[in-house]
Protein backbone atom coordinates (compact mmCIF):
# COMPACT_ATOMS: atom_id res chain seq x y z
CA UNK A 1 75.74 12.64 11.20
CA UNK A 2 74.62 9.90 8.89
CA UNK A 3 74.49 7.51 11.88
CA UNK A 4 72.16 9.61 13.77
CA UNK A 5 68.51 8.59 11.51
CA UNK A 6 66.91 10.29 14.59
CA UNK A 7 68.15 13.83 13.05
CA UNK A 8 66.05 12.83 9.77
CA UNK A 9 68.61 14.49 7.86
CA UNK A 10 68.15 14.91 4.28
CA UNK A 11 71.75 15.25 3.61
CA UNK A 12 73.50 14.42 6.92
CA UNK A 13 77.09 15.25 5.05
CA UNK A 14 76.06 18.63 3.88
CA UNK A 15 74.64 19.02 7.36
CA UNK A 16 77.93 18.40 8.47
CA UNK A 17 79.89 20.50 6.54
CA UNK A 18 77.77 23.30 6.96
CA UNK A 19 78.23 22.76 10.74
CA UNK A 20 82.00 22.49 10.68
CA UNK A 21 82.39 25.51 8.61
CA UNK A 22 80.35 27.64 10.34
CA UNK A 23 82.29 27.13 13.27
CA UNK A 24 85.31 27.84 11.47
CA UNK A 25 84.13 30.83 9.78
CA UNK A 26 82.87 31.99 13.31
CA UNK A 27 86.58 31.69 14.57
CA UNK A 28 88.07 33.36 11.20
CA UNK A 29 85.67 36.42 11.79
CA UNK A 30 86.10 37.03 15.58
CA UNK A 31 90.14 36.58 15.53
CA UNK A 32 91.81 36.64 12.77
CA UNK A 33 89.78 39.50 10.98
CA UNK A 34 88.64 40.93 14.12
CA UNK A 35 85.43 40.93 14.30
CA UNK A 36 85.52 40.34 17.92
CA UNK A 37 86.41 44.49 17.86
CA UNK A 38 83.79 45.47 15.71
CA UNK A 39 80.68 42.91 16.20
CA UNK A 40 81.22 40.64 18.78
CA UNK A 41 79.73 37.64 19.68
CA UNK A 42 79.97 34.81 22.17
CA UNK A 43 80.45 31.33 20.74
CA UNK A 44 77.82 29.66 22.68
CA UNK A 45 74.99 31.60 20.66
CA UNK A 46 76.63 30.48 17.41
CA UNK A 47 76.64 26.68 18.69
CA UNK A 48 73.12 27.01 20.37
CA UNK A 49 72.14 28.39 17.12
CA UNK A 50 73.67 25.67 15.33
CA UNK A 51 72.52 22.52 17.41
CA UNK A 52 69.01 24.36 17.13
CA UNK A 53 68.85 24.08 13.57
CA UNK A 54 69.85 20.64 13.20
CA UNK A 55 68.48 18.98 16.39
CA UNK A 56 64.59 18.40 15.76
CA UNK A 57 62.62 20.13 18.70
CA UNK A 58 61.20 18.14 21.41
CA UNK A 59 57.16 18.34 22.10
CA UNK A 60 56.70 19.62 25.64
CA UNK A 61 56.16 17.14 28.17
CA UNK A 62 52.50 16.56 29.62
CA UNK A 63 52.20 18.03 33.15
């Protein structure tokens, strides 16, 4: 992510860290400890979610 200056990342490796294991803890939750019984979720609001937080948001276009 440091390659990316468009993100203006303050710490692009603890960005991407924080990405990766949130991903994996997603998985951990929802299969292993099944959490996909008890609370579940689909995995494209966790990466929506994600990509939302670290993508900066675009200004609407001018009609």
């Amino acid at each position: 992510m440091a390659s990316r200056t468009e993100l203006q990342l303050s710490d692009p490796e603890a960005t991407a860290r924080t990405f990766g294991g949130t991903l994996i803890y997603f998985v951990i939750l929802q299969r292993v400890l099944g959490g996909a019984e008890v609370m579940p979720m689909e995995s494209d609001r966790i990466v929506t979610t994600l990509v939302n937080l670290v993508v900066p948001p675009h200004p609407p276009s001018p009609l």
